[in-house]
N, C-alpha and C. Protein backbone atom coordinates (compact mmCIF):
# COMPACT_ATOMS: atom_id res chain seq x y z
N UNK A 1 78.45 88.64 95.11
CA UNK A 1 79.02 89.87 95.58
C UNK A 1 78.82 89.99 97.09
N UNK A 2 80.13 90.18 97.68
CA UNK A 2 79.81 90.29 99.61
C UNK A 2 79.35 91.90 99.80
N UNK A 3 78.50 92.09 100.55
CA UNK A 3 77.75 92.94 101.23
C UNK A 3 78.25 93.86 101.94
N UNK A 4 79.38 92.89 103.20
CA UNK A 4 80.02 92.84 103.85
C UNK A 4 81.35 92.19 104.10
N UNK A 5 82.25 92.98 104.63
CA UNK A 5 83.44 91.81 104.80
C UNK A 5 83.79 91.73 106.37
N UNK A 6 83.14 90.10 107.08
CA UNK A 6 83.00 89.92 108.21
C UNK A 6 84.25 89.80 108.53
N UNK A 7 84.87 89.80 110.05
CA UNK A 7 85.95 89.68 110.48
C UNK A 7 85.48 87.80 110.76
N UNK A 8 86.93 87.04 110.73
CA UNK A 8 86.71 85.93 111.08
C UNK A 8 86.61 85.79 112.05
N UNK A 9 85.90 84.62 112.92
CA UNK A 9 85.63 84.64 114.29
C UNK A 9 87.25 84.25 114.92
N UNK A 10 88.23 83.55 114.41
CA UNK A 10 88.98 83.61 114.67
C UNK A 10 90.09 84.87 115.41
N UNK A 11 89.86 85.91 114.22
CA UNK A 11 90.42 87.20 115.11
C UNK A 11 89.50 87.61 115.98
N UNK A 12 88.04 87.64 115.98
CA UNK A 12 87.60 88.18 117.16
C UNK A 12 87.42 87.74 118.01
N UNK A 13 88.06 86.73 118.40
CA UNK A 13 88.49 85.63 119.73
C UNK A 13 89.77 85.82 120.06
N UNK A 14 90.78 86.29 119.15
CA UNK A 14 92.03 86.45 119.79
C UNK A 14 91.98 88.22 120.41
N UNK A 15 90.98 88.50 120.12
CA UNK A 15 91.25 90.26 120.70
C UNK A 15 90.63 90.14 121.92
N UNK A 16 90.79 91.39 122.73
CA UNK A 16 89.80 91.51 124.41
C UNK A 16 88.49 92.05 123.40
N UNK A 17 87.56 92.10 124.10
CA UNK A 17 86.14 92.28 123.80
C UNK A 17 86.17 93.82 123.73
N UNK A 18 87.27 94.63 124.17
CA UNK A 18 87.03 96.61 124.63
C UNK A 18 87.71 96.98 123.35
N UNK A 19 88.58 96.00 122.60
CA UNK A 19 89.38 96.58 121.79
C UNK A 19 88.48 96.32 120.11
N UNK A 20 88.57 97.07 119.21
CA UNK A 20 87.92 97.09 117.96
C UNK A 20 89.03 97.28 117.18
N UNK A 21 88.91 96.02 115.99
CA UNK A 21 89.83 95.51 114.65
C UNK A 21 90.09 96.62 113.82
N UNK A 22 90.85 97.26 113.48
CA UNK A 22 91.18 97.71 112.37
C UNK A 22 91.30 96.96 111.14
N UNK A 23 92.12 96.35 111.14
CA UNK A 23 92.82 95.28 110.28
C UNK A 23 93.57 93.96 110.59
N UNK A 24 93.94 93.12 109.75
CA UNK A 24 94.38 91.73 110.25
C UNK A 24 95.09 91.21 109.11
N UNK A 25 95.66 90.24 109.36
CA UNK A 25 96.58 89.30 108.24
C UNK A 25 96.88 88.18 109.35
N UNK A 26 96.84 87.36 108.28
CA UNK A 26 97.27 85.64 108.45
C UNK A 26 98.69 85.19 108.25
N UNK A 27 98.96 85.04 109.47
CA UNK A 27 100.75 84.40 109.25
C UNK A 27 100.75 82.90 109.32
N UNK A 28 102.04 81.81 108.87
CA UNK A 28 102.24 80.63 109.77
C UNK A 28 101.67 80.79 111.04
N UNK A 29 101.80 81.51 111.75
CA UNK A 29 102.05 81.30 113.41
C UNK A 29 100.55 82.23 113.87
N UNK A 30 99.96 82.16 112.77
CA UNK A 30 98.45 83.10 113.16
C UNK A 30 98.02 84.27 112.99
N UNK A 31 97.17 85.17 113.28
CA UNK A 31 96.84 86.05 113.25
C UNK A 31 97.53 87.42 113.71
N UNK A 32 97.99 88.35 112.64
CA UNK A 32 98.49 89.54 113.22
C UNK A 32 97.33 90.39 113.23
N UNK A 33 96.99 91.21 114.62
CA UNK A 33 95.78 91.99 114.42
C UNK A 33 96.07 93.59 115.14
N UNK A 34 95.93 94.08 114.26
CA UNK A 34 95.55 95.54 114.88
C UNK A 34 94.17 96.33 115.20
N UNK A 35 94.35 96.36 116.56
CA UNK A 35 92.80 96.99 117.02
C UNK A 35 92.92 98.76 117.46
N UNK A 36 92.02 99.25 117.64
CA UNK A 36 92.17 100.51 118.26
C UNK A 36 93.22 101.05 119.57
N UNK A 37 93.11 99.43 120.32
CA UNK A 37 94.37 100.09 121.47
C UNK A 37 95.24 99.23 121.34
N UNK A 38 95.60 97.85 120.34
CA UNK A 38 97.02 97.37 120.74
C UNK A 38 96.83 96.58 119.32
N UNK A 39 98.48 95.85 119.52
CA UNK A 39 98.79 94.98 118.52
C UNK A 39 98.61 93.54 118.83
N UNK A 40 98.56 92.85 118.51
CA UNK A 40 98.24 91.41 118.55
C UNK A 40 99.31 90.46 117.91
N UNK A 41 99.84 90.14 118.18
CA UNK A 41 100.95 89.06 117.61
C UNK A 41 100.37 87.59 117.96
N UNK A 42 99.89 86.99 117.76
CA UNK A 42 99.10 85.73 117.94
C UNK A 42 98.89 85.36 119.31
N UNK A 43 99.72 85.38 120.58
CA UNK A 43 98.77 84.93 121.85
C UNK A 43 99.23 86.40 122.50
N UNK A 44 99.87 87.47 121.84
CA UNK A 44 100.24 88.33 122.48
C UNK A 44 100.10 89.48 122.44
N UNK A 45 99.27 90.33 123.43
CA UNK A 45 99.06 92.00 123.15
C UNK A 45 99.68 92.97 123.75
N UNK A 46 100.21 93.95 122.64
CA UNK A 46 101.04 94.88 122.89
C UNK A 46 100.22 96.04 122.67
N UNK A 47 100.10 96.45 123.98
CA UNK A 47 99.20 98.51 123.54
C UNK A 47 100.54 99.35 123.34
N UNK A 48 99.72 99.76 121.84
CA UNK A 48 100.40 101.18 121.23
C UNK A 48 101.53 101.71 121.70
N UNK A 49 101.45 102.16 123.03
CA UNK A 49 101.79 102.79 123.54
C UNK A 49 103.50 101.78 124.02
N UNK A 50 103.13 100.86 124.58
CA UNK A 50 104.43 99.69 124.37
C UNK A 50 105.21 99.59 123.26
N UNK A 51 105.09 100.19 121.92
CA UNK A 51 105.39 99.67 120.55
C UNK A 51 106.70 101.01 119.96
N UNK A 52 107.58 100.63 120.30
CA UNK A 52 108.38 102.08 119.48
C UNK A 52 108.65 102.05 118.62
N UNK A 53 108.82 100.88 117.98
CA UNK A 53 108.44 100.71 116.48
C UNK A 53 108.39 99.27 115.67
N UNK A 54 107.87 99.46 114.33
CA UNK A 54 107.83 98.25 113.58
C UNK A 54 108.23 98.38 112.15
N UNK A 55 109.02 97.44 112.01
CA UNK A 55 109.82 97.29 110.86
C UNK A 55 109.44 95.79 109.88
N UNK A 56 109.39 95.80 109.15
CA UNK A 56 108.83 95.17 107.90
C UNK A 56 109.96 94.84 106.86
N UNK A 57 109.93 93.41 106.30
CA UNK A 57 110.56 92.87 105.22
C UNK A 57 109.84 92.20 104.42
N UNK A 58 110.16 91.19 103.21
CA UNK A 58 109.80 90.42 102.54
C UNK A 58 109.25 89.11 103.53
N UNK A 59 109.32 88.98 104.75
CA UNK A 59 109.04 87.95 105.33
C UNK A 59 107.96 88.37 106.31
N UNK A 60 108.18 89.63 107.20
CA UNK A 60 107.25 89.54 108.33
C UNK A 60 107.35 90.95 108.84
N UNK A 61 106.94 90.67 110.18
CA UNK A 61 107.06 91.78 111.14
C UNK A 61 107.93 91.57 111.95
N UNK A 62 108.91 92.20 112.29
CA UNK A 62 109.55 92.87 113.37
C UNK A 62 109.04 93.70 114.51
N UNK A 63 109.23 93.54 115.71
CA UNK A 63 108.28 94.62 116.49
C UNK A 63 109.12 95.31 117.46
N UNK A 64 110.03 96.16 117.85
CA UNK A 64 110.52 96.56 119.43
C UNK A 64 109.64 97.56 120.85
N UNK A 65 109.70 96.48 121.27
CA UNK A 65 109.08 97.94 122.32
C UNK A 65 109.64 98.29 122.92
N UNK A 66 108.97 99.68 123.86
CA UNK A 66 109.60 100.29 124.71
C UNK A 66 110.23 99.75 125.58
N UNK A 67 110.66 98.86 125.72
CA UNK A 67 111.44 97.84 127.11
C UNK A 67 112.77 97.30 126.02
N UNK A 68 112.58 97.63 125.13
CA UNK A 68 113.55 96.98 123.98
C UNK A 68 113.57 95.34 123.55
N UNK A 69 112.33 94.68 124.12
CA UNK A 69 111.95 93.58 123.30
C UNK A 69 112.05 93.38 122.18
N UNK A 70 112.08 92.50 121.25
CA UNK A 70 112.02 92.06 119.88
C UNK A 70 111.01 91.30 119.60
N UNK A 71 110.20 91.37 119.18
CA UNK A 71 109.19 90.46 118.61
C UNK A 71 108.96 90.25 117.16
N UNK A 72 109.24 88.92 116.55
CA UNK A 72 108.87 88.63 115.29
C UNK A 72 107.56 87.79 114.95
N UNK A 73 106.80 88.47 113.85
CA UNK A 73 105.71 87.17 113.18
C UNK A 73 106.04 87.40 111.96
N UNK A 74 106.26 86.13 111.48
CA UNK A 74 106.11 85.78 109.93
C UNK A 74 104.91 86.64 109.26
N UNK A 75 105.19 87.45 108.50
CA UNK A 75 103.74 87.73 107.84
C UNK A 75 103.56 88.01 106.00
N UNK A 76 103.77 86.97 105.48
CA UNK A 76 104.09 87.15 104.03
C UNK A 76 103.12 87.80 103.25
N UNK A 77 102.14 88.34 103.56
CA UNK A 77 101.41 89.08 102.88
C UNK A 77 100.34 90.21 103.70
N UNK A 78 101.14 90.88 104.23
CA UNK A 78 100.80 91.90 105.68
C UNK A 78 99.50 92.84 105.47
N UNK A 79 98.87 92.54 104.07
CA UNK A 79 97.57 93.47 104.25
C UNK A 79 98.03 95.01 104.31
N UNK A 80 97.14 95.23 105.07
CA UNK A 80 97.36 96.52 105.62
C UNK A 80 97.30 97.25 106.80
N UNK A 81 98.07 96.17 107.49
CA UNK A 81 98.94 96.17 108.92
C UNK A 81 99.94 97.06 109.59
N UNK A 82 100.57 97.11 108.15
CA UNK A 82 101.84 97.77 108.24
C UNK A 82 101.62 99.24 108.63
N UNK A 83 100.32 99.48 107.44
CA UNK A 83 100.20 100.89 107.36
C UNK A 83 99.32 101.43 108.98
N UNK A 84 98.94 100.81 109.49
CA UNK A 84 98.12 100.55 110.90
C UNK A 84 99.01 100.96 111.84
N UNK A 85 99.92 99.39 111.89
CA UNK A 85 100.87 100.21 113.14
C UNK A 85 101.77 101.05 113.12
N UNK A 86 101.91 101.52 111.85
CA UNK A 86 102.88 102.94 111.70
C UNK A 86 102.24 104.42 112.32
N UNK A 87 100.31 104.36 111.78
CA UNK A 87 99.76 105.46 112.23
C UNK A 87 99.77 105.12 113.74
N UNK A 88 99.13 104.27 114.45
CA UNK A 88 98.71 103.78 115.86
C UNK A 88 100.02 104.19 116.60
N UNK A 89 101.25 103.69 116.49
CA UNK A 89 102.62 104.38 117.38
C UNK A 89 102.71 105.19 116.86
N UNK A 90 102.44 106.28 115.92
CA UNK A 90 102.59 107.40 116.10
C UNK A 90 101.72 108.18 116.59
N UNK A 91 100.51 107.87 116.53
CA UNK A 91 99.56 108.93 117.46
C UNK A 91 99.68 108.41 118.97
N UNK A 92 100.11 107.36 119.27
CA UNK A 92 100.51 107.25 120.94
C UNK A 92 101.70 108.02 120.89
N UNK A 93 102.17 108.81 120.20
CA UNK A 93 103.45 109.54 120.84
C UNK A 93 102.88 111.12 121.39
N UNK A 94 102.76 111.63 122.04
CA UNK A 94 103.19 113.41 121.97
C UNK A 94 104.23 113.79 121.92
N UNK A 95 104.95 114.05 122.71
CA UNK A 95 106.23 114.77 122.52
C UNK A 95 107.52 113.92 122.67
N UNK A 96 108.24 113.97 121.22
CA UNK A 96 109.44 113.19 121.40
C UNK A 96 110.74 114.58 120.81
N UNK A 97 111.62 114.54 121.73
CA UNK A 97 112.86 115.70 122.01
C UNK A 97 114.01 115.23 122.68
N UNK A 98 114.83 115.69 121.45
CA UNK A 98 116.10 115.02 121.67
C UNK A 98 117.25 115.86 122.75
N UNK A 99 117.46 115.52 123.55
CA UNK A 99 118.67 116.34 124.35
C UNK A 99 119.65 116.15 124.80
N UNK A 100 120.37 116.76 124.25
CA UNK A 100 122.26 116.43 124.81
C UNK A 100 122.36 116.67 126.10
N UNK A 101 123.37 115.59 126.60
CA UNK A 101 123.58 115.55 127.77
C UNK A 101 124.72 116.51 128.45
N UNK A 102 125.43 115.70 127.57
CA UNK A 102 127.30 115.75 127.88
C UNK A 102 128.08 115.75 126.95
N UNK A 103 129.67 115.71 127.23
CA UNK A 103 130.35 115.24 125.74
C UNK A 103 129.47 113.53 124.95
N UNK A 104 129.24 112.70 125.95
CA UNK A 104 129.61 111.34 125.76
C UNK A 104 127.86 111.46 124.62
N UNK A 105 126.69 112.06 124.61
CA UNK A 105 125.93 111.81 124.28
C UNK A 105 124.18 112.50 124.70
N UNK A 106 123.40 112.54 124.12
CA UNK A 106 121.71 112.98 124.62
C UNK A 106 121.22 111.75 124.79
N UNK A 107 120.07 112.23 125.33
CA UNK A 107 118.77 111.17 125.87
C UNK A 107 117.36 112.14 123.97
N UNK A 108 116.56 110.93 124.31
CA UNK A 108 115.33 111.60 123.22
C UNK A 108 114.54 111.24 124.52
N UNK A 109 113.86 112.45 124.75
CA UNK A 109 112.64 112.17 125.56
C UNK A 109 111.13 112.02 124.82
N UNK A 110 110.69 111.23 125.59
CA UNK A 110 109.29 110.36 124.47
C UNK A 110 108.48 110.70 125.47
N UNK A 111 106.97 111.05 125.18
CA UNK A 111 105.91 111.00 126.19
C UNK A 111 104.52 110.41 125.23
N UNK A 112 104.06 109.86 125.96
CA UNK A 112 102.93 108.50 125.34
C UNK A 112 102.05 108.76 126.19
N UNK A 113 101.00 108.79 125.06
CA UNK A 113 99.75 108.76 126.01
C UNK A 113 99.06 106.87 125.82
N UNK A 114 98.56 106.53 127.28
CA UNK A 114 97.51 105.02 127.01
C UNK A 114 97.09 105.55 126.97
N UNK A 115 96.29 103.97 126.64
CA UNK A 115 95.05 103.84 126.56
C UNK A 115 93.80 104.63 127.37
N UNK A 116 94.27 105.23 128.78
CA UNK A 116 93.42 105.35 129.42
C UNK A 116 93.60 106.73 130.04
N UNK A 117 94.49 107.43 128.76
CA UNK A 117 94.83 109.01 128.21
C UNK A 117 95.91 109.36 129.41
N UNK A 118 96.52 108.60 129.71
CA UNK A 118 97.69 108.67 131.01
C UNK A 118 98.83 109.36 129.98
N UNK A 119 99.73 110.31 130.54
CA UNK A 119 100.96 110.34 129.78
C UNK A 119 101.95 109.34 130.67
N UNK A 120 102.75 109.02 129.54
CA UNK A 120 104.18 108.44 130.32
C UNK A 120 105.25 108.78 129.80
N UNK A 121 106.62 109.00 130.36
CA UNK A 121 107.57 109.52 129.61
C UNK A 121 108.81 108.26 129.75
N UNK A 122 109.47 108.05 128.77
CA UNK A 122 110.42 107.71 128.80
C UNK A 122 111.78 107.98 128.61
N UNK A 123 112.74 107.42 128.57
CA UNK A 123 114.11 108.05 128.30
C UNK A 123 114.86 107.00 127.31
N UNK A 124 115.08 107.26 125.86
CA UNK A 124 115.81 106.28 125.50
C UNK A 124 117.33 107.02 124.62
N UNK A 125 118.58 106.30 125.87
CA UNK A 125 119.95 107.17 125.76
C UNK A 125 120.33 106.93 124.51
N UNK A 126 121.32 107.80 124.26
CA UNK A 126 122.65 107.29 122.91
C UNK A 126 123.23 105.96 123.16
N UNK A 127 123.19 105.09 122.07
CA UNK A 127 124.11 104.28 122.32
C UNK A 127 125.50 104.48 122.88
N UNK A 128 125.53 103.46 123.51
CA UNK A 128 127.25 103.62 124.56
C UNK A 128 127.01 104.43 125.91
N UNK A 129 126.03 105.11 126.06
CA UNK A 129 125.42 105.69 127.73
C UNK A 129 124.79 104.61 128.34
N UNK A 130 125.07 104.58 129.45
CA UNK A 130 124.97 103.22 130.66
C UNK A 130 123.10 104.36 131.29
N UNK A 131 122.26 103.62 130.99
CA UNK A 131 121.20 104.77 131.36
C UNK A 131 120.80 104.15 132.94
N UNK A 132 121.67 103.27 133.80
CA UNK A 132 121.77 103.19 135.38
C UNK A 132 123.07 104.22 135.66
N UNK A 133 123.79 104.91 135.06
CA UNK A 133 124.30 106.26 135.62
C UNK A 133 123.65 107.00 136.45
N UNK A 134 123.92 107.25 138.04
CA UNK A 134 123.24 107.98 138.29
C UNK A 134 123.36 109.68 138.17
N UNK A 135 124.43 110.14 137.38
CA UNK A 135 124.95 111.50 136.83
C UNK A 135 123.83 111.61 135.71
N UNK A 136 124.27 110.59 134.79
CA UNK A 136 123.28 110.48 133.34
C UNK A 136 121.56 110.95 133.77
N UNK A 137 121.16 110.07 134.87
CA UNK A 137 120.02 110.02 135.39
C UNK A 137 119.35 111.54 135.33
N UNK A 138 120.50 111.38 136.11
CA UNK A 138 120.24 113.29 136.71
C UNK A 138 119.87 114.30 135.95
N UNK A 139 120.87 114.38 134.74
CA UNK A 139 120.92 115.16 133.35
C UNK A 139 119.71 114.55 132.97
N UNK A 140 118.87 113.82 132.24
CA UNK A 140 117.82 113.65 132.11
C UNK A 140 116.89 113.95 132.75
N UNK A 141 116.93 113.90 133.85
CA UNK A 141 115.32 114.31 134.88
C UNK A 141 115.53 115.77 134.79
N UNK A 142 116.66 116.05 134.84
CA UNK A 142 116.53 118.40 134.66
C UNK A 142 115.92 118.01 133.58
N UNK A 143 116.45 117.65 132.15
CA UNK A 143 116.17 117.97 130.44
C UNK A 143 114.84 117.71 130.52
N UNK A 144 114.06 116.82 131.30
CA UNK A 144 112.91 116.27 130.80
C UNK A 144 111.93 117.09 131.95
N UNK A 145 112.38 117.83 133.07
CA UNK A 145 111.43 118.92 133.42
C UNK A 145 112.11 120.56 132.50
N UNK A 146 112.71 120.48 132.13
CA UNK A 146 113.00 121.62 131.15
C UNK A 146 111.58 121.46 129.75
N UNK A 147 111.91 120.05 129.06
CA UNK A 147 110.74 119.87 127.82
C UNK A 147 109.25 120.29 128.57
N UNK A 148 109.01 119.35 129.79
CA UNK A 148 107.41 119.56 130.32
C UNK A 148 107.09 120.61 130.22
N UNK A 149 108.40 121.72 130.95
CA UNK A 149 107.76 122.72 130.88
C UNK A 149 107.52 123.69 129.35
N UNK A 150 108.49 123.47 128.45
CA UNK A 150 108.62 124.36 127.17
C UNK A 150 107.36 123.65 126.19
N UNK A 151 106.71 122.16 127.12
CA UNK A 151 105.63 121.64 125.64
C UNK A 151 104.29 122.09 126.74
N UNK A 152 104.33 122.28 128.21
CA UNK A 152 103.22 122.50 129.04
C UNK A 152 102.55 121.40 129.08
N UNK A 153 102.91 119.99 129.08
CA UNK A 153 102.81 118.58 129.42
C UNK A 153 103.32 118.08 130.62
């Protein structure tokens, strides 16, 4: 009977030394790990706060972040990973608010707190809005000092 269930030294070599394991699973391509401030995709860490979401199949992980990256790991038997980075990007969110722009479409404004309790806000448009508009731009920076002020963020 185990006592304990040690983490393998394996994942605690692929994490930074500041960050603490939640959970882990074994893919082909290595270790998926979730720690307190980021995700781990085998040589690669993504904080929370980078992660807008993760999507899951019969095969693996899917990952997009905020930059609209794609990241896949194989993960055929995901533990309880899944359920990890679903809570972890969602408590890096505070305030996400959706606002119409124009005829053509809204922006959702997102604000994230890091790791290091910073907020950041982002802007992610309707599909088919060019978000280097500098009109579009505009309409967003009013909407998103309109939210600061109605959430006091």
């Amino acid at each position: 009977m185990k006592l304990f269930n040690r983490t393998p030294a394996g994942v605690r070599a692929a994490v930074a030394p500041t960050d603490r394991v939640l959970t882990y699973a074994e893919g082909p391509e290595g270790y998926v790990v979730a720690t307190d401030k980021a995700l781990y995709l085998g040589e690669t860490r993504l904080p929370w706060f980078r992660i807008d979401r993760g999507v899951w199949d019969e095969e693996g992980l899917t990952v997009v972040t905020t930059e609209g990256r794609t990241l896949r790991a194989p993960l055929p038997e995901p533990g309880r990973v899944p359920e990890a980075v679903r809570e972890r990007v969602m408590a890096s969110i505070v305030v996400s608010q959706y606002a119409p722009l124009d005829a053509r479409g809204g922006v959702r404004l997102v604000a994230r707190r890091t790791d290091d309790d910073q907020m950041i806000w982002e802007f992610v448009f309707d599909a088919g809005m060019d978000p280097q508009d500098p009109g579009l731009r505009a309409l967003a920076e009013q909407a998103l000092e309109e939210t600061r002020r109605s959430f006091g963020v």
